[in-house]
Protein backbone atom coordinates (compact mmCIF):
# COMPACT_ATOMS: atom_id res chain seq x y z
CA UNK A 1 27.88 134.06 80.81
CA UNK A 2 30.52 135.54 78.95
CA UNK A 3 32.00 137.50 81.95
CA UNK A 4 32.09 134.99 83.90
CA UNK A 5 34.03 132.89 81.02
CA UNK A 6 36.40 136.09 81.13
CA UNK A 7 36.44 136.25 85.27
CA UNK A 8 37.24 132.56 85.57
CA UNK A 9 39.77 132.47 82.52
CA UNK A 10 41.92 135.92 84.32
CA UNK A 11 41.43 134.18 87.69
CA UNK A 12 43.76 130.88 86.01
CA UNK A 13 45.86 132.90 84.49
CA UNK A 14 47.24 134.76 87.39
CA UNK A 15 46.81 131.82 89.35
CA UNK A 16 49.88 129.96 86.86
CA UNK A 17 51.68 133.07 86.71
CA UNK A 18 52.14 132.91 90.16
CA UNK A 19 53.25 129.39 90.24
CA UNK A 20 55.81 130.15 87.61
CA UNK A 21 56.93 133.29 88.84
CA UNK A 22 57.35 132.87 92.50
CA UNK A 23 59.44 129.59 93.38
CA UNK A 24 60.84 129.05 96.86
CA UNK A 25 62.74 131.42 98.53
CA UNK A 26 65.58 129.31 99.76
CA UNK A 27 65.67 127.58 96.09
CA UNK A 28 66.15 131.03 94.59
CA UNK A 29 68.68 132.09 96.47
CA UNK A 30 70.48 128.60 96.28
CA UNK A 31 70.84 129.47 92.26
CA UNK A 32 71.61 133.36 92.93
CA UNK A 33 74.73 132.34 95.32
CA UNK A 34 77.26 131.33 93.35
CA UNK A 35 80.71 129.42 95.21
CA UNK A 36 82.53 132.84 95.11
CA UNK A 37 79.55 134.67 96.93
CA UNK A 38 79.37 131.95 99.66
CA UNK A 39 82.99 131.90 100.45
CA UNK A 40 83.22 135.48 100.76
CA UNK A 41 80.18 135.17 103.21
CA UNK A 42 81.30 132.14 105.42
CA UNK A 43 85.21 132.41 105.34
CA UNK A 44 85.41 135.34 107.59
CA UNK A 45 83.68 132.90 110.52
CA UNK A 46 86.32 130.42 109.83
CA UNK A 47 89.55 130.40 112.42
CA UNK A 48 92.99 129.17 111.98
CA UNK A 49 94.05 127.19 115.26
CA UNK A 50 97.42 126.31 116.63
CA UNK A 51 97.37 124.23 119.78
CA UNK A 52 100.92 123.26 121.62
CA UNK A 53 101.33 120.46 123.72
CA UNK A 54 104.16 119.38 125.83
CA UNK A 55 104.88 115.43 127.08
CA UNK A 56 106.48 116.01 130.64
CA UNK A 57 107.86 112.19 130.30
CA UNK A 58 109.74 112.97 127.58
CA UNK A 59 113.02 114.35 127.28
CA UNK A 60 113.34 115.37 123.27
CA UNK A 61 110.69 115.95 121.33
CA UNK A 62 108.49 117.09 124.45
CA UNK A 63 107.10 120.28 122.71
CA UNK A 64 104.35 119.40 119.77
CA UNK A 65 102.61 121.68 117.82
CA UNK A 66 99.39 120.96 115.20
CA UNK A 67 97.18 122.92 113.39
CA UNK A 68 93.63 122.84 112.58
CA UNK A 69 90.39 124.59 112.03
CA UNK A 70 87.55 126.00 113.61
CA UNK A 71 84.17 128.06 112.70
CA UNK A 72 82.59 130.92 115.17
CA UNK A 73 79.44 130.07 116.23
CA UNK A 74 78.06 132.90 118.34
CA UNK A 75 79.28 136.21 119.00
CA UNK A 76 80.20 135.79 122.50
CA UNK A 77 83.36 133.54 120.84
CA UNK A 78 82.64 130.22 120.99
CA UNK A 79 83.93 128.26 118.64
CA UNK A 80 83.29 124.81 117.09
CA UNK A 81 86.37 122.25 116.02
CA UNK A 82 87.46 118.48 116.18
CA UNK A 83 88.89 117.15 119.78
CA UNK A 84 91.64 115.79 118.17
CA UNK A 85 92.82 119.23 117.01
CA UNK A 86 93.32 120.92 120.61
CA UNK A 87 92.84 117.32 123.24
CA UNK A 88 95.85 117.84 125.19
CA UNK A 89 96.84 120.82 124.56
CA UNK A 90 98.77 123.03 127.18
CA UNK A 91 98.04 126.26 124.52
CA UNK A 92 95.94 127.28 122.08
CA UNK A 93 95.81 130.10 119.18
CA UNK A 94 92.71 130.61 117.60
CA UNK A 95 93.77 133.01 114.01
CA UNK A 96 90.67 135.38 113.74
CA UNK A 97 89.78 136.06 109.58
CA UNK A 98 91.01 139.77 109.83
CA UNK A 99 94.76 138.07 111.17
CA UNK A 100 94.28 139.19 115.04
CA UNK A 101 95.78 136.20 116.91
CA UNK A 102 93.91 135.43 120.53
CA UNK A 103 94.00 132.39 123.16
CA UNK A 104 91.43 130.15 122.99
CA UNK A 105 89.89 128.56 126.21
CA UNK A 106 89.11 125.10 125.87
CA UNK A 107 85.43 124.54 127.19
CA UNK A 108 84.71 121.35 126.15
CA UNK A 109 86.18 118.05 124.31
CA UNK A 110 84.40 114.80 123.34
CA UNK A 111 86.84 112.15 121.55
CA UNK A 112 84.45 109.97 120.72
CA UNK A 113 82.28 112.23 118.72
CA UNK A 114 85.70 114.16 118.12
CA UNK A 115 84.35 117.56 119.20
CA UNK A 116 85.62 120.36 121.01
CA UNK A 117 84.26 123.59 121.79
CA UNK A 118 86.65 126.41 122.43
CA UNK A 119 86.06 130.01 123.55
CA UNK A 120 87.68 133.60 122.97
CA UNK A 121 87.67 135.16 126.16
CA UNK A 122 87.02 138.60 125.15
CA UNK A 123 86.07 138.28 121.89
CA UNK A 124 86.15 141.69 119.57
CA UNK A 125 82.52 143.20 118.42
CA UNK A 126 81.51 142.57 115.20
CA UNK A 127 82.56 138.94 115.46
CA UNK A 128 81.27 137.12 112.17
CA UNK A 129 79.28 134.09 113.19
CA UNK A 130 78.86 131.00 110.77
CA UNK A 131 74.77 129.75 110.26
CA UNK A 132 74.08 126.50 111.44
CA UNK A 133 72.08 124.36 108.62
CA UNK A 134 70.22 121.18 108.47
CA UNK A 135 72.14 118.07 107.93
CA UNK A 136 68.74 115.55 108.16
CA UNK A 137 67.98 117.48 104.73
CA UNK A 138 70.90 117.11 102.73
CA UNK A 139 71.12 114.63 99.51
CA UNK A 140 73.94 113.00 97.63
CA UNK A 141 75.19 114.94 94.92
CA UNK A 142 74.37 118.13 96.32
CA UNK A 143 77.52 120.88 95.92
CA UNK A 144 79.49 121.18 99.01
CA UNK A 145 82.44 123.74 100.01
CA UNK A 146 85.07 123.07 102.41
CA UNK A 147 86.85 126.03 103.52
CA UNK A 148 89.53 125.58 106.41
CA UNK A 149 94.20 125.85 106.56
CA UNK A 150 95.08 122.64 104.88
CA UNK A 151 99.07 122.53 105.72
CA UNK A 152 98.44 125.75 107.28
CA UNK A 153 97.58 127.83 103.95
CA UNK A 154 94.93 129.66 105.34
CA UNK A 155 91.40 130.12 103.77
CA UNK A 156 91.56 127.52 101.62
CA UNK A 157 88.46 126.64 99.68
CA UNK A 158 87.88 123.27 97.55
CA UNK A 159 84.63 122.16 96.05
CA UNK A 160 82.90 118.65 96.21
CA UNK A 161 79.61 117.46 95.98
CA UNK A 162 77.84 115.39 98.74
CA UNK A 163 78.87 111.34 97.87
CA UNK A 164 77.47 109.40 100.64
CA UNK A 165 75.27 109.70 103.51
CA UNK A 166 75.27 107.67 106.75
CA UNK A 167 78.51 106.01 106.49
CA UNK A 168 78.85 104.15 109.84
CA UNK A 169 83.06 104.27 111.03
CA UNK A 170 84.05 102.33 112.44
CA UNK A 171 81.07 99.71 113.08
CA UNK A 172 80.10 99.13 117.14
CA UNK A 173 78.22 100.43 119.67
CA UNK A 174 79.35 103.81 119.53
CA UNK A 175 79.77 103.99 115.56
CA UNK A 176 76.42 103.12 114.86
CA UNK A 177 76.12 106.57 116.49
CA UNK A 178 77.99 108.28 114.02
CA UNK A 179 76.30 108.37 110.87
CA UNK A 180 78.93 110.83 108.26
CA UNK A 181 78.73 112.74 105.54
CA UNK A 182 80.89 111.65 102.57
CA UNK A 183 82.45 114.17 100.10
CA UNK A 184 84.62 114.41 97.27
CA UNK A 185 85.66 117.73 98.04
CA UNK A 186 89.87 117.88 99.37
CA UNK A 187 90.34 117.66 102.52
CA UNK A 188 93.73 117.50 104.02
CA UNK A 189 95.69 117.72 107.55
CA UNK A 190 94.40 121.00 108.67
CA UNK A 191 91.40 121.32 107.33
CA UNK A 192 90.05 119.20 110.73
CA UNK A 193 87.37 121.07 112.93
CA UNK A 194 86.32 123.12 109.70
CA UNK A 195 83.17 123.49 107.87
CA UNK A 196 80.97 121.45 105.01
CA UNK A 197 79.23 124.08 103.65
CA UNK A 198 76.24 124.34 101.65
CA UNK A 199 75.09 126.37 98.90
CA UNK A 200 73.10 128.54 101.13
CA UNK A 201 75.82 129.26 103.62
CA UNK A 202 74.97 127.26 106.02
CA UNK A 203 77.40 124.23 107.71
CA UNK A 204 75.98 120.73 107.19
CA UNK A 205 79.34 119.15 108.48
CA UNK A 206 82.02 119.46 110.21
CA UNK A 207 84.86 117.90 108.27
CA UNK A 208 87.07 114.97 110.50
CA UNK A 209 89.14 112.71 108.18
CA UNK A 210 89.82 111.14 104.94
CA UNK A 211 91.29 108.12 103.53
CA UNK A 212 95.09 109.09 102.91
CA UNK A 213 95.74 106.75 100.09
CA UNK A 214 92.12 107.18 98.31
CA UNK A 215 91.04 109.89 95.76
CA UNK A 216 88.91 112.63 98.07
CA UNK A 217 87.32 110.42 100.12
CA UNK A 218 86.53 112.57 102.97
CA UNK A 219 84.28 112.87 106.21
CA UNK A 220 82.77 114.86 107.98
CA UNK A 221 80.54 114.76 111.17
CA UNK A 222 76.74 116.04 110.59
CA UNK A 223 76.21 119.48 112.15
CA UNK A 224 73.00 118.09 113.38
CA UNK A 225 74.76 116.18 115.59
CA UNK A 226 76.53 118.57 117.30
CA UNK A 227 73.93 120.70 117.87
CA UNK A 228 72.62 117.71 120.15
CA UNK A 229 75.82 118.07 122.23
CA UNK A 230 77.38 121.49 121.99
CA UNK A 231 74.90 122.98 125.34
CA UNK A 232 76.03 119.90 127.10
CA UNK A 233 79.77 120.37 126.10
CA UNK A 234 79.39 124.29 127.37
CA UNK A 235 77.65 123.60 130.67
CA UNK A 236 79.39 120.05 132.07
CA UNK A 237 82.99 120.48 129.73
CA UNK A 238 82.06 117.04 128.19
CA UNK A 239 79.44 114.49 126.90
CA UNK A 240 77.54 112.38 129.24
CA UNK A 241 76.87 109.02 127.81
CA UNK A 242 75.75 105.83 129.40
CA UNK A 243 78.35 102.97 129.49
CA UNK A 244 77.69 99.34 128.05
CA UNK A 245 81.64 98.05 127.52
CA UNK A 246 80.87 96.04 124.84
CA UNK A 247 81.88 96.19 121.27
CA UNK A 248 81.03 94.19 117.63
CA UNK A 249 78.93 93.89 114.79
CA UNK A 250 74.77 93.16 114.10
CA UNK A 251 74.64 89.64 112.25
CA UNK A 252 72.20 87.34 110.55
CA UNK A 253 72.72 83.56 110.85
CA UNK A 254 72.28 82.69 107.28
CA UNK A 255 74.88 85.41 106.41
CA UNK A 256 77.62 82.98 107.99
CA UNK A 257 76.21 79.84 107.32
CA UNK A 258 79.50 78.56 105.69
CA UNK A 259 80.67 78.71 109.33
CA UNK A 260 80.05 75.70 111.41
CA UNK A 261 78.97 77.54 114.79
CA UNK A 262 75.87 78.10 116.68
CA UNK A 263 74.98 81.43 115.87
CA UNK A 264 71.65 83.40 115.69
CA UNK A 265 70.46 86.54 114.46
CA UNK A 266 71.37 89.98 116.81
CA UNK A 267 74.59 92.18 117.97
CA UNK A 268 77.95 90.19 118.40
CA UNK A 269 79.68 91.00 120.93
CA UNK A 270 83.54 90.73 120.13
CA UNK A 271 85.42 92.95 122.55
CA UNK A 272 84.04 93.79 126.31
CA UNK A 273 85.77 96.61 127.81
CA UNK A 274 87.72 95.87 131.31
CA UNK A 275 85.51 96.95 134.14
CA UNK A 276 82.66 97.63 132.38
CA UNK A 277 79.12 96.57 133.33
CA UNK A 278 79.41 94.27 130.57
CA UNK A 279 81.92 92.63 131.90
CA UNK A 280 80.18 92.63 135.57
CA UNK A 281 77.32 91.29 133.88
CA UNK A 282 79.93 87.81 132.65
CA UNK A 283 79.29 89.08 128.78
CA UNK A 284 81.90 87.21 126.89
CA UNK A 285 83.53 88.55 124.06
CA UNK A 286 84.93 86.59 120.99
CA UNK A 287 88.27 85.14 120.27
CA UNK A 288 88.15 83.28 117.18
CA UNK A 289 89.22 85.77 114.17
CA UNK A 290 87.81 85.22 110.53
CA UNK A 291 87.41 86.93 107.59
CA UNK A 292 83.91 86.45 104.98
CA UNK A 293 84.13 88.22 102.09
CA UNK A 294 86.46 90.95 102.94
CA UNK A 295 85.04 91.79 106.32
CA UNK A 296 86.73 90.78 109.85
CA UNK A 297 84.81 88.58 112.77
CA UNK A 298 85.93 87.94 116.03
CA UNK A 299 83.60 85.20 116.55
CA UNK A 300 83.28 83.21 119.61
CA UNK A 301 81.50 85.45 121.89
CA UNK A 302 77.81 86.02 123.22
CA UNK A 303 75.23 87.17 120.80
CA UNK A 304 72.43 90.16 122.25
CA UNK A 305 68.87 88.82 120.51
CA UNK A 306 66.74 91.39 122.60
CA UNK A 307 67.48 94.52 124.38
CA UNK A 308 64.47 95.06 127.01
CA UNK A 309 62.35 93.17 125.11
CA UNK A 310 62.98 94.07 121.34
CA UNK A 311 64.80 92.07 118.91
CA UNK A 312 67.82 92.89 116.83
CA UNK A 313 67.01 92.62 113.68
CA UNK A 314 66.41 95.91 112.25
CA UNK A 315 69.56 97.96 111.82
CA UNK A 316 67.81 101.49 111.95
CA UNK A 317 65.63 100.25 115.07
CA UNK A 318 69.05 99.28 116.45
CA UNK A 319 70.51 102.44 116.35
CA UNK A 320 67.33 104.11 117.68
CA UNK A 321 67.38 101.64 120.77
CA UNK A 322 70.85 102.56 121.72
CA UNK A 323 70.25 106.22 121.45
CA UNK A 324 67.66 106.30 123.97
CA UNK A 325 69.37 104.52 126.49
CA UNK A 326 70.23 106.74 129.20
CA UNK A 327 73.10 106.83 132.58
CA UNK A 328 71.36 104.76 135.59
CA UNK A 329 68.73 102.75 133.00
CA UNK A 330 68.23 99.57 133.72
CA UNK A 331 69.23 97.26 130.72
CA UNK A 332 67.89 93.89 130.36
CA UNK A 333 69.80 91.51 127.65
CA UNK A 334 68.92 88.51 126.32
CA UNK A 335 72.14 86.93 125.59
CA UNK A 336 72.69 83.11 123.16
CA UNK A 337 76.05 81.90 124.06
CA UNK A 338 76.38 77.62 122.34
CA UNK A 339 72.68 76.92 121.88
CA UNK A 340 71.59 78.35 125.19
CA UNK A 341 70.11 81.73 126.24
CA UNK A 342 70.55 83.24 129.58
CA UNK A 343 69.17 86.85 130.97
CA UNK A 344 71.20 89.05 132.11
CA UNK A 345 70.48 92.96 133.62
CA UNK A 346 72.63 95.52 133.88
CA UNK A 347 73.04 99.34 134.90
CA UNK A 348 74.18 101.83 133.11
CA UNK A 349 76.90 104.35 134.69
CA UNK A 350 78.87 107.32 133.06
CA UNK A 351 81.04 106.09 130.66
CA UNK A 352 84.41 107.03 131.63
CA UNK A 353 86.97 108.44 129.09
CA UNK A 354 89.31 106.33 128.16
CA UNK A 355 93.51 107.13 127.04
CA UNK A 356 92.09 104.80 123.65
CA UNK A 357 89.26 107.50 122.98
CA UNK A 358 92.42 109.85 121.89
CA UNK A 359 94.32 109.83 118.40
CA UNK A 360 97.51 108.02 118.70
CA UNK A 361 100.55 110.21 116.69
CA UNK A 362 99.47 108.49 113.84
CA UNK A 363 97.94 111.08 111.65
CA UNK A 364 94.06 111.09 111.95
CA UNK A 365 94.04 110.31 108.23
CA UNK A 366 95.76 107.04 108.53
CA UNK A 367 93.09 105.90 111.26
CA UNK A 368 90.80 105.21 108.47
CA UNK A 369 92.88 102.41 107.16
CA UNK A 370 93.40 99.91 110.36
């Protein structure tokens, strides 16, 4: 009796001195990296770019020149930035860590998700690739680095944490699409197309704007979503998305009751893009503009209750609806437009890129405050 007392008592004890002695791997090494070890791991995947563009229609000031960043991503020299860095661009210089300066291809641009994927043609062995982490698992207040050439000064680091998650910008079809990353960590004209990085080492984000006249509120776009897109951005050069034309805002009825309208719960529609199938279709858009509490309306317009039978209600199940929609579906819409509803059906081409999808020249930090 008493040896099994003693079996059973040395079978507990090295059963909790396990579970105190052996904790996660990836939590362990989490507290062993400190900021100085990770930056001396990920900088040398990070690239200083230079794109040069040239207006043919202009006579002075034809020749333009900005500066961004980039990250390597596998060692055949593809590398990951923001459209907006190189869209347009007659010539690009990608700045390897080590200072070797080559030409980078352009293989493949998206605007809308501002994402470009660029390639060194014969790219030198050895070529120090970036890891690619997990943005689904991240959590506000989680340390971040952001390591890019803000105004050009080359492998620049700052520290943040993570401040918000799923911060829709701008809200409509297309935004709902874009869930970012908030941080507190600087980021300034330059740093675009560079990396969020974890603790571990591996990009969460790529980092896309701030607000100019706010204290480090930046953004960046989730790596996870550009993992979606980056095969289809090597293979076809761009993103191929299905094409609705319309633009607005999810509602509830009772949240604008103190307007005297027929309204109802579902998507407003308050812009409708010229030759779109939603504009085919006879979708109306709005053209009365109010403001509720600090945020704009255009009402006036139709209002989409279903979408192929579901309902509007739910903002997540929204989202989820929209993402699944695919070119050459068949879209049926349930529209209310002054106490009537009316069916309508429509089919989905390409959407087309349009010259709006591109920055103006007014700094991509200022686009935040329209």
């Amino acid at each position: 009796m008493k040896l099994l007392r003693r079996l059973l008592f040395l079978i507990l004890l090295v059963i909790f001195s396990i579970g105190l002695c052996t904790p996660e791997l990836k939590a362990d090494s989490y507290l062993a990296n400190s900021v100085a070890d990770v930056f001396k791991e990920v900088s040398p995947s990070v690239v200083f770019i230079t794109a040069t563009s040239i207006d043919p229609f202009k006579i002075i000031n034809r020749v333009k020149t900005g500066i961004g960043s980039g990250f390597i991503i596998s060692k055949d020299g593809l590398i990951l930035t923001n459209s907006h860095v190189v869209a347009g661009s007659q010539h690009i210089v990608v700045t390897i860590d080590n200072g070797t300066k080559v030409v980078g291809k352009l293989i493949g641009a998206d605007p809308i998700l501002d994402l470009a994927v660029l390639k060194i043609p014969n790219p030198p062995k050895g070529l120090p690739v970036i890891s690619l982490g997990d943005s689904d698992a991240i959590q506000v207040g989680e340390q971040v680095l952001v390591i890019g050439n803000p105004l050009g000064l080359e492998q620049t680091l700052t520290v943040g944490i993570i401040s918000g998650i799923n911060r829709i910008l701008p809200e409509s079809l297309l935004g709902l699409m874009l869930p970012f990353i908030q941080t507190d960590a600087a980021i300034s004209p330059g740093n675009s197309g560079g990396p969020l990085v974890n603790r571990y080492g591996e990009v969460i984000g790529i980092t896309t704007s701030f607000i100019y006249n706010a204290q480090n509120i930046g953004f960046a776009l989730p790596i996870n979503i550009a993992k979606e897109v980056v095969p289809q951005l090597v293979k076809e050069g761009r993103v191929i998305r299905p094409w609705v034309g319309i633009h607005g805002k999810l509602i509830k009825k009772e949240d604008l009751s103190i307007i005297n309208l027929p309204l109802a719960d579902g998507f407003l529609v308050e812009t409708v893009e010229p030759g779109s199938p939603a504009e085919r279709g006879g979708i109306r858009g709005g053209e009365l503009p109010i403001t509720i509490v600090g945020e704009e309306f255009l009402l006036g317009g139709d209002i989409i209750t279903a979408i192929n039978g579901q309902s509007l209600g739910d903002r997540e199940k929204f989202i989820a609806l929209i993402r699944s929609l695919k070119v050459g579906d068949k879209v049926k819409l349930v529209l209310y437009r002054e106490k009537k509803t009316r069916n309508v059906e429509l089919t989905l081409p390409e959407r087309p890129i349009f010259p709006g999808d591109f920055p103006s020249d007014t700094p991509r930090s200022l686009l935040l405050e329209k």
